[in-house]
Protein backbone atom coordinates (compact mmCIF):
# COMPACT_ATOMS: atom_id res chain seq x y z
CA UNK A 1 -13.25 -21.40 -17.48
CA UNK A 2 -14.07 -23.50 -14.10
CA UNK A 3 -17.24 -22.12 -12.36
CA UNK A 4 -15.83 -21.88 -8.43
CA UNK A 5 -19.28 -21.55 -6.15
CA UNK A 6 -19.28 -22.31 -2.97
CA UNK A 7 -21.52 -25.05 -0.83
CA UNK A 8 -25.07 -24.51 -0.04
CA UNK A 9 -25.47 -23.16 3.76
CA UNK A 10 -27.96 -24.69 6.15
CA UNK A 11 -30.22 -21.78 7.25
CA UNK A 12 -32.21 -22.00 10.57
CA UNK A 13 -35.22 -22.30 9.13
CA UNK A 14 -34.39 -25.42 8.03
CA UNK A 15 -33.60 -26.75 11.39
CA UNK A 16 -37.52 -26.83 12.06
CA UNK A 17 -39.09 -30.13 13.56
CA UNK A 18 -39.72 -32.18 10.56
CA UNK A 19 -43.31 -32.83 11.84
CA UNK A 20 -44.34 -29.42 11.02
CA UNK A 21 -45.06 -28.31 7.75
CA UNK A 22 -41.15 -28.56 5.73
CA UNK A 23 -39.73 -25.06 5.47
CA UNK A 24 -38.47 -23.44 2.02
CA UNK A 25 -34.75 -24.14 1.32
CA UNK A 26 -32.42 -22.01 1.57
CA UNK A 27 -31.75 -21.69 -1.85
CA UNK A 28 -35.48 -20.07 -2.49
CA UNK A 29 -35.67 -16.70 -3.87
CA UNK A 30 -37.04 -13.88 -1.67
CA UNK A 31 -38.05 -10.61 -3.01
CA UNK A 32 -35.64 -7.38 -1.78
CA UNK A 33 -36.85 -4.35 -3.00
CA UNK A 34 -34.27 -1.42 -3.87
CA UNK A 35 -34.98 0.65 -0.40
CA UNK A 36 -34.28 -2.49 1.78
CA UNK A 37 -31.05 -2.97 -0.44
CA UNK A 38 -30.12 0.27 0.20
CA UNK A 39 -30.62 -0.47 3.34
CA UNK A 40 -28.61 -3.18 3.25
CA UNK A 41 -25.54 -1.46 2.03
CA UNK A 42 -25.59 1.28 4.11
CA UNK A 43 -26.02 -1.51 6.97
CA UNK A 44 -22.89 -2.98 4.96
CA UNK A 45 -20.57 -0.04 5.23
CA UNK A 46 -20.72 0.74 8.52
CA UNK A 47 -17.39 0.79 10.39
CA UNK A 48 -15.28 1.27 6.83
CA UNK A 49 -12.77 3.09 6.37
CA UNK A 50 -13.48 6.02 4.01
CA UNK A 51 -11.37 4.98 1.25
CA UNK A 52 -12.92 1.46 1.78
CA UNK A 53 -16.21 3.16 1.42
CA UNK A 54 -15.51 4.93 -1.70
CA UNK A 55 -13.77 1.71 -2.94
CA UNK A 56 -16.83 -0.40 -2.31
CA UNK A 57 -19.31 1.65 -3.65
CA UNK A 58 -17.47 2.10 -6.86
CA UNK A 59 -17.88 -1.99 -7.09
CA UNK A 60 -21.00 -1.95 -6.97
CA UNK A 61 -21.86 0.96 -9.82
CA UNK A 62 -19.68 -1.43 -11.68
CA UNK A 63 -22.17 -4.40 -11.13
CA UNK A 64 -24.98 -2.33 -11.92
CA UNK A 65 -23.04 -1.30 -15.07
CA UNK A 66 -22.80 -5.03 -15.96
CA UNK A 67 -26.67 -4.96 -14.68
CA UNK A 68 -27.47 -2.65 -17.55
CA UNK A 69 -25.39 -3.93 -20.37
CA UNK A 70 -26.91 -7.65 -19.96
CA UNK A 71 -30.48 -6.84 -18.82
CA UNK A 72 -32.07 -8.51 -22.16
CA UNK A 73 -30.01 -11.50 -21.19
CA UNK A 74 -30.90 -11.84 -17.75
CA UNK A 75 -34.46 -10.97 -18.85
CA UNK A 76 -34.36 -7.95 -16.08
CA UNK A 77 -35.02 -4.41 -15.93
CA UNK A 78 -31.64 -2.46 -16.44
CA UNK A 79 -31.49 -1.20 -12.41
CA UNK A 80 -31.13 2.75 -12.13
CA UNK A 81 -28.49 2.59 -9.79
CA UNK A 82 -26.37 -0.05 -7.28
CA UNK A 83 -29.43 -0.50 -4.76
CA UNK A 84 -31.28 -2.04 -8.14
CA UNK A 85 -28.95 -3.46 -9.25
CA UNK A 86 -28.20 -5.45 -5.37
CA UNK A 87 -31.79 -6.23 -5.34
CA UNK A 88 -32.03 -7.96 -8.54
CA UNK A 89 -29.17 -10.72 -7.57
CA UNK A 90 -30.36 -11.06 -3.73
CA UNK A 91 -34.27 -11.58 -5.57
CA UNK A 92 -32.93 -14.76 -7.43
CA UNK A 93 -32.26 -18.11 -5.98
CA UNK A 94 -28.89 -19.10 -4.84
CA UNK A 95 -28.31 -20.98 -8.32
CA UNK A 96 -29.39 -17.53 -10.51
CA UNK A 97 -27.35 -15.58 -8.37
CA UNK A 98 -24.25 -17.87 -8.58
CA UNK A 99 -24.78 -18.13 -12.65
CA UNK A 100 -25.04 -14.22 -12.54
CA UNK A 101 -22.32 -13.56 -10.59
CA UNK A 102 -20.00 -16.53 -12.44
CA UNK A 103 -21.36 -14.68 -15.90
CA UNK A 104 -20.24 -11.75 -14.59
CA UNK A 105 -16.66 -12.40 -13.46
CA UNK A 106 -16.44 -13.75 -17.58
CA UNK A 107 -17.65 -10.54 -18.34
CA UNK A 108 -14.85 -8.21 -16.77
CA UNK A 109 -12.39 -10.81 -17.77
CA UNK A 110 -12.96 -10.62 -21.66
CA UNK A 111 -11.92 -7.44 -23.44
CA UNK A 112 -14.41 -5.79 -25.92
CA UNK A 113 -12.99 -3.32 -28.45
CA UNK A 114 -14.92 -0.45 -26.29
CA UNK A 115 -14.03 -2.07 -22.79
CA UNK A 116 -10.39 -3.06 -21.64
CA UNK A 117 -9.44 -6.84 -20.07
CA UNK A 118 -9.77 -5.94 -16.14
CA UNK A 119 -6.84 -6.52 -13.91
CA UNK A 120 -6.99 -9.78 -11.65
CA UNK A 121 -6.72 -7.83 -8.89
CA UNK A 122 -9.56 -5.47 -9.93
CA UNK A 123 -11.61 -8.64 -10.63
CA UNK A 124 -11.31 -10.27 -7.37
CA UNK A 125 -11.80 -7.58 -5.46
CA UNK A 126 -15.28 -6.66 -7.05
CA UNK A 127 -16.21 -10.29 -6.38
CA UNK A 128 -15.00 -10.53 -2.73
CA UNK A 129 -17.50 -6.83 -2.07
CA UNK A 130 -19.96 -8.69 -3.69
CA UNK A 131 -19.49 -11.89 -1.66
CA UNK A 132 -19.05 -9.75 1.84
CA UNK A 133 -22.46 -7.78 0.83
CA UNK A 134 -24.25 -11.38 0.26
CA UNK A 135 -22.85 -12.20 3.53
CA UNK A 136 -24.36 -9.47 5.35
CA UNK A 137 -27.74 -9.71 3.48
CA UNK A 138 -27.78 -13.67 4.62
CA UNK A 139 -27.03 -12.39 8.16
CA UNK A 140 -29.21 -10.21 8.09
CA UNK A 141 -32.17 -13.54 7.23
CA UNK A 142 -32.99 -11.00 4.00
CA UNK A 143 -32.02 -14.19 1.79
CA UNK A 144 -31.47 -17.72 3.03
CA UNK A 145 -27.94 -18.52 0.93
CA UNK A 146 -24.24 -17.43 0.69
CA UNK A 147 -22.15 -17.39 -2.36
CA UNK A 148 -18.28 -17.08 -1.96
CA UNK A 149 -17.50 -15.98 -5.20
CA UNK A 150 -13.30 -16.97 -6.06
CA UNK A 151 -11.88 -14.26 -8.34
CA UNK A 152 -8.78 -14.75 -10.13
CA UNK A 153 -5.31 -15.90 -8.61
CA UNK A 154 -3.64 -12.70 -8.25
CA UNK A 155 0.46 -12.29 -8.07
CA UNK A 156 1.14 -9.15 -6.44
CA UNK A 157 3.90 -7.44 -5.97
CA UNK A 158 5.68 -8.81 -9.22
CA UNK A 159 7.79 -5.33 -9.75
CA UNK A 160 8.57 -3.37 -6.77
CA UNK A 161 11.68 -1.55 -7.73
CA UNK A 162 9.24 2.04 -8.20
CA UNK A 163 11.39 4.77 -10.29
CA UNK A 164 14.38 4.70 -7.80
CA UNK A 165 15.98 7.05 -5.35
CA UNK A 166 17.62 9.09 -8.04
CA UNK A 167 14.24 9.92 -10.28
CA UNK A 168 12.44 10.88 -7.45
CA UNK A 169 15.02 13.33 -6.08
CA UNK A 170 15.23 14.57 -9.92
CA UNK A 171 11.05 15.29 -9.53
CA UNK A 172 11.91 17.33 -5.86
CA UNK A 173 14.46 18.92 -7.52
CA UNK A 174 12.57 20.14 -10.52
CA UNK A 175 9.41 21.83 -8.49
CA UNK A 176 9.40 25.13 -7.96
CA UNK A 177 8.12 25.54 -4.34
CA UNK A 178 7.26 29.10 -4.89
CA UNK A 179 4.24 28.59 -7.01
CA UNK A 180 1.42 27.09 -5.48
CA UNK A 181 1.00 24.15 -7.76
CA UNK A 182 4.99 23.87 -7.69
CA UNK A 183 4.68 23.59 -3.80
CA UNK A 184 1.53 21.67 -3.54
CA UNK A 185 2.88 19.22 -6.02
CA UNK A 186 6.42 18.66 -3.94
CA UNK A 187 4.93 18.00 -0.63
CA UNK A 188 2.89 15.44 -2.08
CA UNK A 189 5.83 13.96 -3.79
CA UNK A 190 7.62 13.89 -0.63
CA UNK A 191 4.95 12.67 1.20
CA UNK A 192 4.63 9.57 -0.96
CA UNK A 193 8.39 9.13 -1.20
CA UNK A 194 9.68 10.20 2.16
CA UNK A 195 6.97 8.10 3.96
CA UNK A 196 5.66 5.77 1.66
CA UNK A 197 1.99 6.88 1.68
CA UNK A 198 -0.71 5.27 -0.26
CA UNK A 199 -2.34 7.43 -2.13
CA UNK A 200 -5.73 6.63 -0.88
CA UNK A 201 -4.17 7.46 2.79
CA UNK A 202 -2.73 10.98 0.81
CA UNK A 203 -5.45 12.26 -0.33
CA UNK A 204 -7.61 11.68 2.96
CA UNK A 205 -5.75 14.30 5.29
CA UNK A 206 -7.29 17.16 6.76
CA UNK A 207 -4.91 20.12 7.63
CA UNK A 208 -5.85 19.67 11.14
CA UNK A 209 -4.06 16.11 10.48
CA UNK A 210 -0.88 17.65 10.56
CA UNK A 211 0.74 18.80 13.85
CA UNK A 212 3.98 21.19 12.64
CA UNK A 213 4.93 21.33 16.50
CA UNK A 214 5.09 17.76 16.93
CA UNK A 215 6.22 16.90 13.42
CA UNK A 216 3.32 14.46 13.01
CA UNK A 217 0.56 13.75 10.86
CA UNK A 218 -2.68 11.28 11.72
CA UNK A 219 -2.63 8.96 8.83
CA UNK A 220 -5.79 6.44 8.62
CA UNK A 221 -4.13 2.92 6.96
CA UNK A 222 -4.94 0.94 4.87
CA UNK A 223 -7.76 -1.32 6.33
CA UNK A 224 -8.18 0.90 9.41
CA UNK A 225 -10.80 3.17 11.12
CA UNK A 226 -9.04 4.96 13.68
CA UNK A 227 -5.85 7.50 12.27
CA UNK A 228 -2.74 6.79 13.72
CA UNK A 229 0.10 9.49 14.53
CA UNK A 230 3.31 9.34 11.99
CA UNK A 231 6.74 11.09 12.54
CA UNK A 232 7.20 13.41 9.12
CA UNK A 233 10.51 13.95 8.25
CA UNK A 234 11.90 17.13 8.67
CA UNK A 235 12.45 17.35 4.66
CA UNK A 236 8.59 16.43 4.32
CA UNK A 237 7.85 18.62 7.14
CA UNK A 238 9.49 21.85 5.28
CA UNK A 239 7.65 20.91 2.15
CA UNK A 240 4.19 20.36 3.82
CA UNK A 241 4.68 23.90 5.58
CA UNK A 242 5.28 25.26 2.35
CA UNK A 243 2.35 24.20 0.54
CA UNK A 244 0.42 25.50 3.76
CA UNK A 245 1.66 28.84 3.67
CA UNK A 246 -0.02 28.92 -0.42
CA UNK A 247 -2.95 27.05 0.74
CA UNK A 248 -4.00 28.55 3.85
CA UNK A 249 -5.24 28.04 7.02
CA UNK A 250 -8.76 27.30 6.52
CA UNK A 251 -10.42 23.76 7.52
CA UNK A 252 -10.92 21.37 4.88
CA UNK A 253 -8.87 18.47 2.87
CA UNK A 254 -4.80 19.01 3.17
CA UNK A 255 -4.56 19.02 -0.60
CA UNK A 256 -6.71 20.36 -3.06
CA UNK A 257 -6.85 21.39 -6.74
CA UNK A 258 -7.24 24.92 -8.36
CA UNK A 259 -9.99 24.82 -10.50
CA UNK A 260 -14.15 25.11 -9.76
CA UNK A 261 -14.51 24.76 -6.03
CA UNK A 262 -10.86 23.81 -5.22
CA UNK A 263 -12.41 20.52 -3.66
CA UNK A 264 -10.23 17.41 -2.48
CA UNK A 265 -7.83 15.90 -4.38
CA UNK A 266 -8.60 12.08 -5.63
CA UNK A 267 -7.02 8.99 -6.10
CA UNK A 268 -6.65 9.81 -9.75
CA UNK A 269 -5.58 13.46 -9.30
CA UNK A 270 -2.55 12.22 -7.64
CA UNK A 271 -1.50 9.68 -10.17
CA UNK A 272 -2.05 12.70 -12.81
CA UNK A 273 0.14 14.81 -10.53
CA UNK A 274 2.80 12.22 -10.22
CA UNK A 275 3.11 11.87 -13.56
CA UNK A 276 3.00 15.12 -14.60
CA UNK A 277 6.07 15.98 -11.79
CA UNK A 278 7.93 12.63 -13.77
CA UNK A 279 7.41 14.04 -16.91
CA UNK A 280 9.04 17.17 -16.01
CA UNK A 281 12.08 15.66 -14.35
CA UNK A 282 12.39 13.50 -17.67
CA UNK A 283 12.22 10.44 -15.74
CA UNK A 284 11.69 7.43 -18.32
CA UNK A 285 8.79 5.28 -17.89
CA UNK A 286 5.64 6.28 -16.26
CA UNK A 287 5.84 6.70 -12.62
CA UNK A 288 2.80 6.00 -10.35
CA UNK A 289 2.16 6.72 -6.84
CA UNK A 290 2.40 3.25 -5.50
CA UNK A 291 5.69 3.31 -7.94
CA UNK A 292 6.64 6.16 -5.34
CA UNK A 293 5.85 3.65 -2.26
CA UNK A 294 7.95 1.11 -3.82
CA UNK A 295 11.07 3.02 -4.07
CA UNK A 296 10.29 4.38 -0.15
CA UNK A 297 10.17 0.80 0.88
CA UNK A 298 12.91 -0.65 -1.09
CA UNK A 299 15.22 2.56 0.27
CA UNK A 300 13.78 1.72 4.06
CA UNK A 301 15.55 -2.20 3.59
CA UNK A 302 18.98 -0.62 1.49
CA UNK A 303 19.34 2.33 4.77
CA UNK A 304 18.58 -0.30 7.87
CA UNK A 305 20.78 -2.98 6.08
CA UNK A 306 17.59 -5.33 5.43
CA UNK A 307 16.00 -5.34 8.60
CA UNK A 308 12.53 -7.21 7.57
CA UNK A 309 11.11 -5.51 10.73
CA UNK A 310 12.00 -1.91 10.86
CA UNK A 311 11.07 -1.88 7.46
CA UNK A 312 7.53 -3.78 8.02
CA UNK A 313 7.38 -0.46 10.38
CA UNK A 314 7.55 2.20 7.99
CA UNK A 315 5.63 0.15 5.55
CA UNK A 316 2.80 -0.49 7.76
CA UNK A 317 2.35 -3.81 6.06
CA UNK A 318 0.54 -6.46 8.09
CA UNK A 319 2.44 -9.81 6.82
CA UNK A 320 6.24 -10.14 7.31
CA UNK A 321 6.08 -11.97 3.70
CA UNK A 322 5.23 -8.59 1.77
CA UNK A 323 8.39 -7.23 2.99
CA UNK A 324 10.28 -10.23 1.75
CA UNK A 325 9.05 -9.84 -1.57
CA UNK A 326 10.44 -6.72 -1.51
CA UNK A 327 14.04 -7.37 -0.59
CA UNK A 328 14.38 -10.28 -2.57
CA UNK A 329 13.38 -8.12 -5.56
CA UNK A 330 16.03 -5.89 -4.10
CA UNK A 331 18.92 -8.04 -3.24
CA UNK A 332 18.07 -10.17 -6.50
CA UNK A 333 18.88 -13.78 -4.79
CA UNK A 334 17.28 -15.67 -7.61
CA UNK A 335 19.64 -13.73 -9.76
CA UNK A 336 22.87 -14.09 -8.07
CA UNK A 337 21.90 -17.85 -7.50
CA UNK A 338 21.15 -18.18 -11.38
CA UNK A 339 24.76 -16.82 -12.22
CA UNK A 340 26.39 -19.28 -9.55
CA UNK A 341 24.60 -22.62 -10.49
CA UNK A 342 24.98 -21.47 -14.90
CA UNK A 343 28.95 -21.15 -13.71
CA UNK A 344 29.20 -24.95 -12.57
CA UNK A 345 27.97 -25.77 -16.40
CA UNK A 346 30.73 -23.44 -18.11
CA UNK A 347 34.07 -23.87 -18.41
CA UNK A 348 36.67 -21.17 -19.50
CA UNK A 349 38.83 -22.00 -22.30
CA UNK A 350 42.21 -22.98 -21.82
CA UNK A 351 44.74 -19.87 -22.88
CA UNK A 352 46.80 -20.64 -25.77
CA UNK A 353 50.26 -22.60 -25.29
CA UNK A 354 53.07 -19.33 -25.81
CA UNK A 355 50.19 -16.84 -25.92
């Protein structure tokens, strides 16, 4: 496996008139202790979105959990928690750091009977937080290098189909909106369907996000700091006003669970909920959230005829090209090409003379 680090940067202080006394590179090690990495990453989050937040931190308890599990290797103290464990790579030189971050891409890459082969995705995204926070810490002149850590070449959006319009209006149709989980459970189905909600975005409303008079709801994207008001469909609408009336009227997160202090809902809450609703619609196959978000977004190109842009619109995707992937999956050109071009190499055989 290629080792991809990037090029040493020139930092000011080697700019320094060459008659003086010649200044450390900026490869040198620097000693950061834990509270000026904390520091650091606090410093680091600033202006995140919260699911960013969560997102990030959760990358770096995963480094320190890598920390741990090779601290006789890297001849280190196994750090007690993500400031440690920043402080031992922005301690080492530029070349330590790069072999300890390259080690540690290898690492999530190579399943262990008690640990499972990471997603690409997953991979590269704990290596781009940990290139931004080395970033930030270089900006900040608390070490005089940069890494840009490449993680794996990702191909996203290979499946996009989602369970389809029919399985999701089997798992409306089987929740009983007159129990509270039954009603909770639909409106969050709906939600992810009807809209095509992340989960992340889900799970962050407030009940003062939603505005029954209006028929909106301030949704935060993906990416974004500042909530942004979304027409709910009247469908949606009747479903989130259900769940209200069981939930109640009191501040807090939108959705919520049942058990201890009835705090909010997660990321993985949802996907438990999701499934749970699939498995008692007998849908086939697991069914995810973003499986939910697929079959919203493939529905928004089959009901405005493939319009690329109205359906960019209620996808709040950034790049045009995401939306293509998604109605080429749909339309199936590569398909319908592959049957026209295999027809110009067959021949159908002559019917018998008298037949």
């Amino acid at each position: 496996m290629g080792t991809e680090l990037a090029t040493a940067t020139v930092h000011p202080a080697e700019l320094i008139d060459d008659r003086q006394l010649p200044a450390p590179t900026s490869t040198d090690a620097r000693t950061v202790t834990a509270e000026r990495a904390a520091l650091l990453v606090a410093e680091w989050l600033v202006g995140k979105a919260g699911p960013t937040v969560t997102a990030y931190r959760a990358d770096l308890d995963a480094f320190a959990a890598y920390l741990v599990a090779m601290a006789d290797e890297l001849g280190a103290r196994p750090p007690a928690d993500a400031p440690e464990a920043v402080a031992v790579l922005l301690s080492r030189s530029k070349g330590e750091a790069a072999s300890i971050a390259t080690a540690y891409r290898q690492w999530m890459e190579a399943p262990t009977d008690d640990r499972p082969k990471l997603a690409p995705s997953t991979v590269g995204r704990r290596l781009a937080a940990l290139s931004s926070l080395v970033a930030t810490a270089y900006r900040s002149d608390l070490i005089g290098w940069e890494l840009t850590l490449k993680g794996p070449k990702v191909e996203s959006y290979r499946d996009t189909r989602g369970p389809g319009a029919d399985a999701v209006a089997d798992m409306v149709e089987a929740l009983d909106p007159s129990t509270a989980a039954g009603a909770r459970d639909r409106a969050i189905v709906l939600a992810l369907a009807g809209m095509g909600l992340r989960r992340g975005e889900l799970v962050a409303l407030d009940l003062a996000d939603v505005d029954t008079d209006r028929g909106t709801i301030m949704v935060t994207g993906k990416g974004r700091t500042q909530a942004v008001p979304l027409t709910v469909p009247a469908a949606v609408l009747d479903a989130l006003a259900a769940w209200i009336d069981h939930r109640g009227t009191e501040p807090g997160p939108l959705f919520h669970g049942f058990r201890g202090k009835a705090g909010r809902l997660n990321g993985g809450s949802v996907a438990r909920i999701v499934a749970k609703a699939a498995k008692g619609a007998e849908v086939a196959g697991p069914v995810r959230p973003h499986g939910l978000r697929h079959t919203a977004i493939t529905e928004a190109l089959e009901v405005s005829g493939g319009n690329l842009r109205e359906a960019a619109k209620f996808s709040r995707h950034q790049r045009l090209e995401t939306i293509l992937i998604y109605d080429d999956n749909r339309t199936d050109v590569a398909g319908q090409l592959a049957a026209k071009v295999t027809s110009r190499f067959t021949r159908t055989a002559p019917a018998a003379a008298g037949g």
